[in-house]
N, C-alpha and C. Protein backbone atom coordinates (compact mmCIF):
# COMPACT_ATOMS: atom_id res chain seq x y z
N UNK A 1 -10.28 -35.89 48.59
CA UNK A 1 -9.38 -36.71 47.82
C UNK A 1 -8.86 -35.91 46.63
N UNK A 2 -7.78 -35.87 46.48
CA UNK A 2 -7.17 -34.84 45.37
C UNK A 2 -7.11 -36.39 43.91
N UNK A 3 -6.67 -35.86 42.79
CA UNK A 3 -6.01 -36.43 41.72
C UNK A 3 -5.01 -36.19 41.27
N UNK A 4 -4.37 -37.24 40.95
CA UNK A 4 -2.98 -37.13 40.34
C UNK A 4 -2.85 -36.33 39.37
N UNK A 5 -1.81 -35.76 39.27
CA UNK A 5 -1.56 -35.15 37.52
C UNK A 5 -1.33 -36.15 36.29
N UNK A 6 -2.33 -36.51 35.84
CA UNK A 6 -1.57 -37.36 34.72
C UNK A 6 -2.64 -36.91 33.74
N UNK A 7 -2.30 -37.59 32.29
CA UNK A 7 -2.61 -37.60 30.94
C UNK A 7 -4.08 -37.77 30.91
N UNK A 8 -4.28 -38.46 31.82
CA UNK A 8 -6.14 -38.85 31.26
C UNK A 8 -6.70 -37.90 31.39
N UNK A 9 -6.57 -37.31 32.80
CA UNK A 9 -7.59 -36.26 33.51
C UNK A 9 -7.33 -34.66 32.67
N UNK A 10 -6.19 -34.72 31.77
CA UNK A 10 -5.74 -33.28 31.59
C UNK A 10 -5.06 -32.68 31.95
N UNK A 11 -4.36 -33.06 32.82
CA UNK A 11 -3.24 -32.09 33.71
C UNK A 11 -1.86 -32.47 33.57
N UNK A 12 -1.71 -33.72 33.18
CA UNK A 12 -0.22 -33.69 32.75
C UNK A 12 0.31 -33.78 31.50
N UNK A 13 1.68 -34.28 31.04
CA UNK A 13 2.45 -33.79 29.83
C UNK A 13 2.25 -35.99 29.72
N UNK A 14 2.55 -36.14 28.36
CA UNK A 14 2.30 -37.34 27.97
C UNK A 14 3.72 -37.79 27.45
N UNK A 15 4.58 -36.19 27.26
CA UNK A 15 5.68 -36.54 26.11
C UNK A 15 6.87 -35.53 27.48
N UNK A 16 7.96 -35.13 27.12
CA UNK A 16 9.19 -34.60 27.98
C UNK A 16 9.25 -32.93 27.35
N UNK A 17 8.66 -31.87 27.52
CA UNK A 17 9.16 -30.66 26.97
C UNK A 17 10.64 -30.41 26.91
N UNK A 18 10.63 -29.60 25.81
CA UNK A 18 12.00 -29.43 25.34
C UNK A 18 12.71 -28.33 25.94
N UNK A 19 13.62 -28.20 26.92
CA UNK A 19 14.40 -26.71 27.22
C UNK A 19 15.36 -26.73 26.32
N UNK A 20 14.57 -24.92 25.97
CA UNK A 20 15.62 -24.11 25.23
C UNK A 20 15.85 -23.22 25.77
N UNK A 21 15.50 -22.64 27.10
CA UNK A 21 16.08 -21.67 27.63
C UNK A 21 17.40 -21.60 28.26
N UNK A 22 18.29 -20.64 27.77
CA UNK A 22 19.83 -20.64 28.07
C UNK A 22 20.61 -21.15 26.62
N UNK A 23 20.14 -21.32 26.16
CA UNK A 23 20.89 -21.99 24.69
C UNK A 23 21.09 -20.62 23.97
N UNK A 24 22.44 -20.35 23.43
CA UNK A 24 22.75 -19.15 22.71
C UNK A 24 22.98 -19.21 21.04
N UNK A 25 22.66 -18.54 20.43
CA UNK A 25 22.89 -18.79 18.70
C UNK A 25 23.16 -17.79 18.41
N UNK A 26 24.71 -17.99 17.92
CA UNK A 26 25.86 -16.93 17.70
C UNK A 26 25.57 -15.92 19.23
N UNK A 27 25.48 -16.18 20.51
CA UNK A 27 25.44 -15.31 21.66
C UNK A 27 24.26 -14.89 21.62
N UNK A 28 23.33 -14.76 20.92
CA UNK A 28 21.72 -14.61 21.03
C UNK A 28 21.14 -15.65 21.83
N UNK A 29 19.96 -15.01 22.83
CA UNK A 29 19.62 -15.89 23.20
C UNK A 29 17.97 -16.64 22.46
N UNK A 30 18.27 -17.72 22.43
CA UNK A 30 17.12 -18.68 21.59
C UNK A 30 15.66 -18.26 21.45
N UNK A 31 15.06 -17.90 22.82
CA UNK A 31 14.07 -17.03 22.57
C UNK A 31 13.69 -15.61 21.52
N UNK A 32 14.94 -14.73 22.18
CA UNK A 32 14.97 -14.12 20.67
C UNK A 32 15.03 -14.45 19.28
N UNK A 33 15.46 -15.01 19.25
CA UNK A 33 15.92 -15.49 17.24
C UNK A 33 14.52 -16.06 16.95
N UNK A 34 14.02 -17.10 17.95
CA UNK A 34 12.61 -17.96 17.52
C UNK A 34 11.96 -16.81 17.27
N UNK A 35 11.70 -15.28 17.71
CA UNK A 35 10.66 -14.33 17.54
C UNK A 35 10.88 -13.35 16.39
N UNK A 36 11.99 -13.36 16.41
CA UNK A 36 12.04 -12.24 15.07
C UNK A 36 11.90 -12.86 13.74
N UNK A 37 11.51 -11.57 12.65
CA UNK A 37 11.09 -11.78 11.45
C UNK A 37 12.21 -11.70 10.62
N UNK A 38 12.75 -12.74 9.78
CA UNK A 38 13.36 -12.93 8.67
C UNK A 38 12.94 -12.75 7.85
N UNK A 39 13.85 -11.64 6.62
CA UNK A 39 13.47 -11.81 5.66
C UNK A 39 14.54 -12.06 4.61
N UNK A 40 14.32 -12.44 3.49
CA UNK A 40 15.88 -13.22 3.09
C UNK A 40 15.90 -12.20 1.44
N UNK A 41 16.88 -12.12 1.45
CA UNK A 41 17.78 -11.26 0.48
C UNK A 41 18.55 -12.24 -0.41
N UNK A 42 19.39 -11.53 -1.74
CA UNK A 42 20.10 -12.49 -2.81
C UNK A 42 20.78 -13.42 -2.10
N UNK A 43 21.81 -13.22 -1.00
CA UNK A 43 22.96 -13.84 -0.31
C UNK A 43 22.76 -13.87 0.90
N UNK A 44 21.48 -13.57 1.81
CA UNK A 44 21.99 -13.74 3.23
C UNK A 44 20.13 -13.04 3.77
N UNK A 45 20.47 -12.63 4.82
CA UNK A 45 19.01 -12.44 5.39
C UNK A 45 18.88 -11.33 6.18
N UNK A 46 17.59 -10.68 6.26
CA UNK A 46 17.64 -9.29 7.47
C UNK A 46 16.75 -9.89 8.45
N UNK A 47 16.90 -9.10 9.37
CA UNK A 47 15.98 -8.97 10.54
C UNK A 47 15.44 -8.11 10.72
N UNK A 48 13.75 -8.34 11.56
CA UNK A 48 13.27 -7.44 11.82
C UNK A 48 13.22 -7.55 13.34
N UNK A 49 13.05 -6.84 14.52
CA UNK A 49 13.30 -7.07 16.30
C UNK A 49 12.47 -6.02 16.33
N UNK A 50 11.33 -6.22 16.69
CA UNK A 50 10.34 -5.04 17.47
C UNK A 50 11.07 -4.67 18.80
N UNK A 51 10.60 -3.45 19.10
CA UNK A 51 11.57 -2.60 20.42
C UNK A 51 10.71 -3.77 21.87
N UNK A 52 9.16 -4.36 21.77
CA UNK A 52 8.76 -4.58 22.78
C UNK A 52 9.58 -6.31 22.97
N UNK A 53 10.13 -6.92 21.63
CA UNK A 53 11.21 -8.16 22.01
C UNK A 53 12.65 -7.63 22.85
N UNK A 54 12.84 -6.48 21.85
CA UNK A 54 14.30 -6.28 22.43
C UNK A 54 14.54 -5.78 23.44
N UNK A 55 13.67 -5.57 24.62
CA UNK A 55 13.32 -5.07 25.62
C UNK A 55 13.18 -6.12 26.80
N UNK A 56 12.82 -7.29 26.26
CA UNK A 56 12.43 -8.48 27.24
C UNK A 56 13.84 -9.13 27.69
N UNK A 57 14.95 -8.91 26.66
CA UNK A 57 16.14 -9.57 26.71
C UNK A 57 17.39 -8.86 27.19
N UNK A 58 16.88 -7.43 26.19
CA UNK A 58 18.15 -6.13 27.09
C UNK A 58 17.64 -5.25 27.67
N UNK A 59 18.50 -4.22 28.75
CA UNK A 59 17.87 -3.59 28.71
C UNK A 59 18.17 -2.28 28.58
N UNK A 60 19.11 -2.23 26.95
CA UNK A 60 18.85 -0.86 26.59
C UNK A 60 19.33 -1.33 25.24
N UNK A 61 19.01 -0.09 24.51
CA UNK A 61 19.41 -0.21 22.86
C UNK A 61 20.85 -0.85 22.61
N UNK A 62 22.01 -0.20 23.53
CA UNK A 62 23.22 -0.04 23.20
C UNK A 62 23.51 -1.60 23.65
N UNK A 63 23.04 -2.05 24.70
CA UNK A 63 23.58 -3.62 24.94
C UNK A 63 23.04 -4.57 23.70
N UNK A 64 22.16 -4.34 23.67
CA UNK A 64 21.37 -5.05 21.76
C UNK A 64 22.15 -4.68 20.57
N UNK A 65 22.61 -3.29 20.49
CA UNK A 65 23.49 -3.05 19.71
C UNK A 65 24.56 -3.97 19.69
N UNK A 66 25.62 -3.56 20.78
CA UNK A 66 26.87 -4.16 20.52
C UNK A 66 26.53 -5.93 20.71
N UNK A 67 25.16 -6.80 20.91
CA UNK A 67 24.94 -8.25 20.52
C UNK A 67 25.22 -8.37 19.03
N UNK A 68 24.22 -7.44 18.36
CA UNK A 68 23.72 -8.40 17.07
C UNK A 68 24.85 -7.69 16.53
N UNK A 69 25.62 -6.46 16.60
CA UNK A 69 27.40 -6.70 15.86
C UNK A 69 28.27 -7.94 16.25
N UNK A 70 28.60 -8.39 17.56
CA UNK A 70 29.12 -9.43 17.73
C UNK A 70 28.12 -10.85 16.77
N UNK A 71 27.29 -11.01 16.85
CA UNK A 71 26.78 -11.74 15.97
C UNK A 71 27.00 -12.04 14.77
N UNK A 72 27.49 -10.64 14.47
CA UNK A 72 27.62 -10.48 12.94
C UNK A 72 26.55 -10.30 11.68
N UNK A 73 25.64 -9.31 12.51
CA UNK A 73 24.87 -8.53 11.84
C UNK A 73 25.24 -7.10 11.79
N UNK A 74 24.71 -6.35 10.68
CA UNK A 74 24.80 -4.52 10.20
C UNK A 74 23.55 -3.79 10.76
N UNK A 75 23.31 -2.84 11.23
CA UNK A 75 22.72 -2.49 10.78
C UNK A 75 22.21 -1.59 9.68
N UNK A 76 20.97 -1.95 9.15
CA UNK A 76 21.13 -1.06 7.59
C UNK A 76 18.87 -0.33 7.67
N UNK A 77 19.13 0.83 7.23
CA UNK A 77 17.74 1.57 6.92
C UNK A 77 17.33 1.35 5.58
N UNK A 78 16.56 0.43 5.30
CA UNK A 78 16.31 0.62 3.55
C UNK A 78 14.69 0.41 3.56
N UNK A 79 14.24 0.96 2.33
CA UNK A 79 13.00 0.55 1.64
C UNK A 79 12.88 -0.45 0.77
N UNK A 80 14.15 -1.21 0.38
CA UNK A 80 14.22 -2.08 -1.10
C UNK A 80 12.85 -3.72 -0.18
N UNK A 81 13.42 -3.84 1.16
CA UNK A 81 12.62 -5.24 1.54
C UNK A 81 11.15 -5.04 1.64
N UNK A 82 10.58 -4.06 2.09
CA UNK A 82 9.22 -4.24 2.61
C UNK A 82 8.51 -3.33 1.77
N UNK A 83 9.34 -1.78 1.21
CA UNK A 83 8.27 -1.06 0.88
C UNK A 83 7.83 0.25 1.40
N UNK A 84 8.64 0.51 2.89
CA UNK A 84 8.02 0.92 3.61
C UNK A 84 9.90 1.57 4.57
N UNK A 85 10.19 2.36 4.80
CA UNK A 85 11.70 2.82 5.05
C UNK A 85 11.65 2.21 6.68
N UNK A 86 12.58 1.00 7.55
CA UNK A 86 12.35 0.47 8.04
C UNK A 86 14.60 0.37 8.29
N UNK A 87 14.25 -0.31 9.62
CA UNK A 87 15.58 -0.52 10.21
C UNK A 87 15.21 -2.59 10.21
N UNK A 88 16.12 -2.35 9.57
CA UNK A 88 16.90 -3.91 9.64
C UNK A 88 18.35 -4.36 10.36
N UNK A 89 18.71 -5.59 10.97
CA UNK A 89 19.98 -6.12 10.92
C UNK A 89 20.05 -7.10 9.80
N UNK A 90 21.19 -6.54 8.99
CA UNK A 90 21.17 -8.14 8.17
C UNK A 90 22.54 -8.54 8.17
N UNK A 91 22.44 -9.92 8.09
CA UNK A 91 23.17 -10.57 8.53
C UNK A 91 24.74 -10.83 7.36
N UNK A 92 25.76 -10.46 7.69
CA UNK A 92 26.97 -10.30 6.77
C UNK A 92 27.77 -11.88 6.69
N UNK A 93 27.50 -12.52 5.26
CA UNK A 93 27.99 -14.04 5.61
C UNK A 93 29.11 -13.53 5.13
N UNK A 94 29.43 -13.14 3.92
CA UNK A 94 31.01 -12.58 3.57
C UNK A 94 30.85 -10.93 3.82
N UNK A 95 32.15 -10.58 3.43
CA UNK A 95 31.76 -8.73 3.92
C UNK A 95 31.80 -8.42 2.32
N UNK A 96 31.72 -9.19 1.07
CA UNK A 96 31.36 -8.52 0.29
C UNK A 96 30.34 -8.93 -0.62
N UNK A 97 29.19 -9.05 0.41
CA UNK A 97 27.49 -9.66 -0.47
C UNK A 97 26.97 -8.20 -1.59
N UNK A 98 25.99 -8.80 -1.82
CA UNK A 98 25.57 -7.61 -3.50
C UNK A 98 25.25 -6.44 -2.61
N UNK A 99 24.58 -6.98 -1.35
CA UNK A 99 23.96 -5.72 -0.42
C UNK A 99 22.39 -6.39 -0.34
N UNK A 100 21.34 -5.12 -0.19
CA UNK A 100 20.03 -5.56 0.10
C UNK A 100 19.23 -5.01 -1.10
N UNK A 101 18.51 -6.30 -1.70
CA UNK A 101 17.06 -6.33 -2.04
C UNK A 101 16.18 -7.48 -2.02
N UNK A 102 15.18 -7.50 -2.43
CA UNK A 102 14.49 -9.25 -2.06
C UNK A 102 15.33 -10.08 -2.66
N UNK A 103 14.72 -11.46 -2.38
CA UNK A 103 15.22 -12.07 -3.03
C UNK A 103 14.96 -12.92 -3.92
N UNK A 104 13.36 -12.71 -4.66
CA UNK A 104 13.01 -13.00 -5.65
C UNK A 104 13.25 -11.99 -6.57
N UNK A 105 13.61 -12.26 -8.05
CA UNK A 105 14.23 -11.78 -9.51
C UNK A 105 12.61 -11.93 -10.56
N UNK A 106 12.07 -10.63 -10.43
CA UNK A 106 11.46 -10.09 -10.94
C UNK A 106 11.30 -10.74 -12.62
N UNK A 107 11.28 -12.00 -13.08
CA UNK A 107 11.81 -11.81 -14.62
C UNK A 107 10.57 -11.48 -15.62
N UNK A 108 9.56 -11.29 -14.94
CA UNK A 108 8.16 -11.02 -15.62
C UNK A 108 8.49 -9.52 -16.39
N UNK A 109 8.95 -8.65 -15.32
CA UNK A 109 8.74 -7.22 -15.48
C UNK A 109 10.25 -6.73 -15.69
N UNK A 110 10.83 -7.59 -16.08
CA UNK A 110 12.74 -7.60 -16.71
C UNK A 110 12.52 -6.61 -17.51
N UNK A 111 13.31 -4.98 -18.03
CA UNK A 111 13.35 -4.36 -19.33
C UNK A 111 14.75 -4.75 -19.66
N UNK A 112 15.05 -5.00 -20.32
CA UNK A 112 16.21 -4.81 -21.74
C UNK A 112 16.54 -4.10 -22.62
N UNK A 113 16.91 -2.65 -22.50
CA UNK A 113 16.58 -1.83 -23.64
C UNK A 113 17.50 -2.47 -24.72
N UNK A 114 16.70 -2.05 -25.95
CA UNK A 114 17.81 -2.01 -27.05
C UNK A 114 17.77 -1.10 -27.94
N UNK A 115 18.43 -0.69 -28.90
CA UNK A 115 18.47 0.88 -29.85
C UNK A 115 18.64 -0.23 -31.11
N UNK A 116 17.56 0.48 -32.10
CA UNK A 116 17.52 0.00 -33.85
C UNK A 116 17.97 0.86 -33.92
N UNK A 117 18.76 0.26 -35.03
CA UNK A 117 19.37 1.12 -36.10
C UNK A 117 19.77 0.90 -37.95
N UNK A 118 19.94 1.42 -38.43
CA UNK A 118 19.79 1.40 -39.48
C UNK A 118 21.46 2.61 -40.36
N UNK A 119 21.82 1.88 -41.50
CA UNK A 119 23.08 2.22 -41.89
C UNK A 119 22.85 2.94 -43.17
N UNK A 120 20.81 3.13 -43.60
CA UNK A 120 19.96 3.65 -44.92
C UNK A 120 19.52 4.63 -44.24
N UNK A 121 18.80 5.75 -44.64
CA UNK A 121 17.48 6.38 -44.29
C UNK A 121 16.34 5.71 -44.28
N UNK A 122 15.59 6.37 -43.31
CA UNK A 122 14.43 5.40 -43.14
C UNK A 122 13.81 6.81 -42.39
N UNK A 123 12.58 6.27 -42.63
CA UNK A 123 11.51 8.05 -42.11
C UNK A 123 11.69 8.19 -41.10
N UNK A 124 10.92 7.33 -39.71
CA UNK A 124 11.23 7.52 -38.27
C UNK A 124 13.02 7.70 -37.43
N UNK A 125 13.45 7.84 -38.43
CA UNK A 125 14.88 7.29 -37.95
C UNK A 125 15.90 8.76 -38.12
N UNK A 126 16.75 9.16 -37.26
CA UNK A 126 17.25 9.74 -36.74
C UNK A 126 18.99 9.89 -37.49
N UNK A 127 19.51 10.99 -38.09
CA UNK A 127 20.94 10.58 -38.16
C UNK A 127 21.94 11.07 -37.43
N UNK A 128 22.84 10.04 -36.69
CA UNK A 128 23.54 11.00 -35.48
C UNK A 128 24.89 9.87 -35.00
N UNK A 129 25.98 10.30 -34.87
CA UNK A 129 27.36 9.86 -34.34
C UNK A 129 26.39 8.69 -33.48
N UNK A 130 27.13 7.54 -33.71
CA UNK A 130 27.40 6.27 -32.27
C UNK A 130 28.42 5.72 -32.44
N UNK A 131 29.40 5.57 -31.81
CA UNK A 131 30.53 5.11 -31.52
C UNK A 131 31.61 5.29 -33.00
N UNK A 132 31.36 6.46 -33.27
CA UNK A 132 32.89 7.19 -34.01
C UNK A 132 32.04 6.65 -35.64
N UNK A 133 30.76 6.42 -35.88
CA UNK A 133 30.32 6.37 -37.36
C UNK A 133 28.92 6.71 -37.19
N UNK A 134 28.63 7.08 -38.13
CA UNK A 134 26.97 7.70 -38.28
C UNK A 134 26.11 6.77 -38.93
N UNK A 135 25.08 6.49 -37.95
CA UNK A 135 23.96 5.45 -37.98
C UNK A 135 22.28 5.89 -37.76
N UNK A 136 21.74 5.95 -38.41
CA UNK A 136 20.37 5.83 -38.25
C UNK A 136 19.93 5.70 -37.33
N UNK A 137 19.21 6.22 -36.29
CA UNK A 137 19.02 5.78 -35.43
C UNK A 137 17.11 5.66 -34.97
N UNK A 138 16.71 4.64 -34.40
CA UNK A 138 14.91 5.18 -34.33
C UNK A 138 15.17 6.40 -33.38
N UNK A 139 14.04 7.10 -33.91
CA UNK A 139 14.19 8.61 -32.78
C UNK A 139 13.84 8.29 -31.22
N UNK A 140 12.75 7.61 -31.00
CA UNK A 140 12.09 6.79 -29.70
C UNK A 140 13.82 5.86 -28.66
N UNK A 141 14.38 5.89 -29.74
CA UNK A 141 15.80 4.67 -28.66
C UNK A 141 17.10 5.54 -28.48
N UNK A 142 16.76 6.96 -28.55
CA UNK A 142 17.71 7.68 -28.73
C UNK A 142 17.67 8.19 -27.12
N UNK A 143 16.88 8.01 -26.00
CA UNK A 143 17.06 8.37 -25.10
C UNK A 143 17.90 7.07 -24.33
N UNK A 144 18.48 5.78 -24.80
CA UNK A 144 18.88 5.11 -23.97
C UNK A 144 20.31 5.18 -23.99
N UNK A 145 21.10 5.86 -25.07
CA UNK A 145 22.36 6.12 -25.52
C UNK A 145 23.16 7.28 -24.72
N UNK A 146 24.03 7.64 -24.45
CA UNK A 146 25.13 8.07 -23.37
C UNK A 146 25.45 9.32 -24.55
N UNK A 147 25.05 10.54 -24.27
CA UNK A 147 26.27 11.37 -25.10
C UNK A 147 27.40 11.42 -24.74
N UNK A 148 28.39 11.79 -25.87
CA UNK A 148 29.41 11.69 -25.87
C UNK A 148 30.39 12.49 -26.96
N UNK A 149 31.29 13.05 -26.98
CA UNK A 149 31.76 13.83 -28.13
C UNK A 149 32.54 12.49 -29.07
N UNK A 150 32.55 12.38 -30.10
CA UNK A 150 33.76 11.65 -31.06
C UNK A 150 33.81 11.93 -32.29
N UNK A 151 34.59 11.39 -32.93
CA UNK A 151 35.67 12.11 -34.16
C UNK A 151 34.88 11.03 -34.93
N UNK A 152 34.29 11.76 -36.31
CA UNK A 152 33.88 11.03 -37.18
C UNK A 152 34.50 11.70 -38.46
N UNK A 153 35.06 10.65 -39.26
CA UNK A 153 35.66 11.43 -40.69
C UNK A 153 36.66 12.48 -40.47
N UNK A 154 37.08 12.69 -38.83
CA UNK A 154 38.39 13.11 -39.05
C UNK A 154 37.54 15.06 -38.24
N UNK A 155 36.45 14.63 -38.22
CA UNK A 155 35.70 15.78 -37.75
C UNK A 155 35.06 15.67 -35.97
N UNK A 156 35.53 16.57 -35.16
CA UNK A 156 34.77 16.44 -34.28
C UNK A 156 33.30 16.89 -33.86
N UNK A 157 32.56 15.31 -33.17
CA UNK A 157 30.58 16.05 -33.47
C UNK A 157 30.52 15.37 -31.88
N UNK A 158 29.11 15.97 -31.95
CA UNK A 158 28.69 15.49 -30.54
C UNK A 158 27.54 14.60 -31.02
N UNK A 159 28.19 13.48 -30.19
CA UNK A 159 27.51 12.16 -30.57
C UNK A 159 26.92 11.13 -29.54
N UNK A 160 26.75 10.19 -29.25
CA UNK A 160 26.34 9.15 -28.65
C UNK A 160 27.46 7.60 -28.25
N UNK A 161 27.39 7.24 -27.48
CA UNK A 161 27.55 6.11 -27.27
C UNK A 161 26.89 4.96 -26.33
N UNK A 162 26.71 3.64 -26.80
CA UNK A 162 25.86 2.17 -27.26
C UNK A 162 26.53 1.27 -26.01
N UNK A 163 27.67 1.97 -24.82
CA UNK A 163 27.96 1.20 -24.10
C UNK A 163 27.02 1.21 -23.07
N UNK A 164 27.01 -0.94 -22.84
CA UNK A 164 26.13 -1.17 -21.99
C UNK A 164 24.69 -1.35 -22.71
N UNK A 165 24.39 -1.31 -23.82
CA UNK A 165 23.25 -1.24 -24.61
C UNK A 165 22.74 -2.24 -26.18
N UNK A 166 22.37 -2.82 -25.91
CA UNK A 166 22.40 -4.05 -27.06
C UNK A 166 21.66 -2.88 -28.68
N UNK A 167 22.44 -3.19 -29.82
CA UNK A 167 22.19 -2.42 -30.58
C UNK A 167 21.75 -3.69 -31.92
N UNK A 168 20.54 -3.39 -32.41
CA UNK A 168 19.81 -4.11 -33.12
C UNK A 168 19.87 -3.56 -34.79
N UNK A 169 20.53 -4.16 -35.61
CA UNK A 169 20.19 -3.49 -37.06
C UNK A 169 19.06 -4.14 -37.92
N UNK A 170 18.22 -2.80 -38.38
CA UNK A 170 17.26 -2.78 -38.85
C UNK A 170 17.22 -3.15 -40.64
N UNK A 171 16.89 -4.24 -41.37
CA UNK A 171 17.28 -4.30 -42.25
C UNK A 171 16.17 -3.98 -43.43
């Protein structure tokens, strides 16, 4: 005497499985996309496709290639996502995103330089051209400043300039 397939005994389904096979996203097929690793960037996202996925679906580099361009992915080689110098596709929502790095914003470990300065003498402090007048400068903030030649008093010196650089007076 055999048994039926049903729910009690273990052998059958209680609910309707879902087919997704044949379903395409952006011409990918569904199986693929469910397997690869996303990782998401300021504006958009990369991929990661191990060679033993992309193998199950194509069967050669160049047919995978010309997919995930029609898709409307790049491919791009960077270290900024993982750490580690690695091939990504990432995915282009406009063609002019920031590009690739994570996409969490660091604001713990944010620097800001800024340059003191001072318009007196002062001991630690430095005297030297910034932007066409001579300012005090701390000796330590003098590496964040741009040389530059300019005319001070009608004299030409080689001096500095504060562009791009928040400048703090020391009072």
């Amino acid at each position: 005497m055999t048994s039926k397939n049903m729910a009690l005994n273990g052998q059958g389904l209680t609910y309707a499985q879902n087919q997704t096979s044949g379903i395409l996203v952006n011409g990918l097929p569904i199986e693929l996309v469910s397997q690869w690793i996303e990782i998401w960037t300021k504006q958009s996202f990369a991929v990661s496709v191990s060679n033993e996925l992309r193998r199950q679906y194509y069967r050669n580099d160049a047919e995978f290639s010309l997919a995930m361009r029609k898709a409307g992915y790049v491919p791009v080689r960077t270290k900024k996502l993982t750490g580690k110098e690695q091939r990504f596709w990432l995915y282009r929502v406009t063609g002019n995103d920031k590009g690739v790095s994570t996409y969490k914003d660091n604001k713990i470990n944010k620097f800001n330089p800024f340059v003191q300065y001072s318009k007196r003498p002062i001991r630690t402090f430095e005297r030297i051209a910034v932007d066409g007048q001579w300012l005090y400068v701390y000796a330590d903030h003098i590496r964040f400043l741009t040389k530059k030649r300019h005319r001070v008093e009608g004299v030409r010196v080689q001096g500095y300039t504060a562009k791009g650089i928040e400048l703090r007076e020391v009072k």
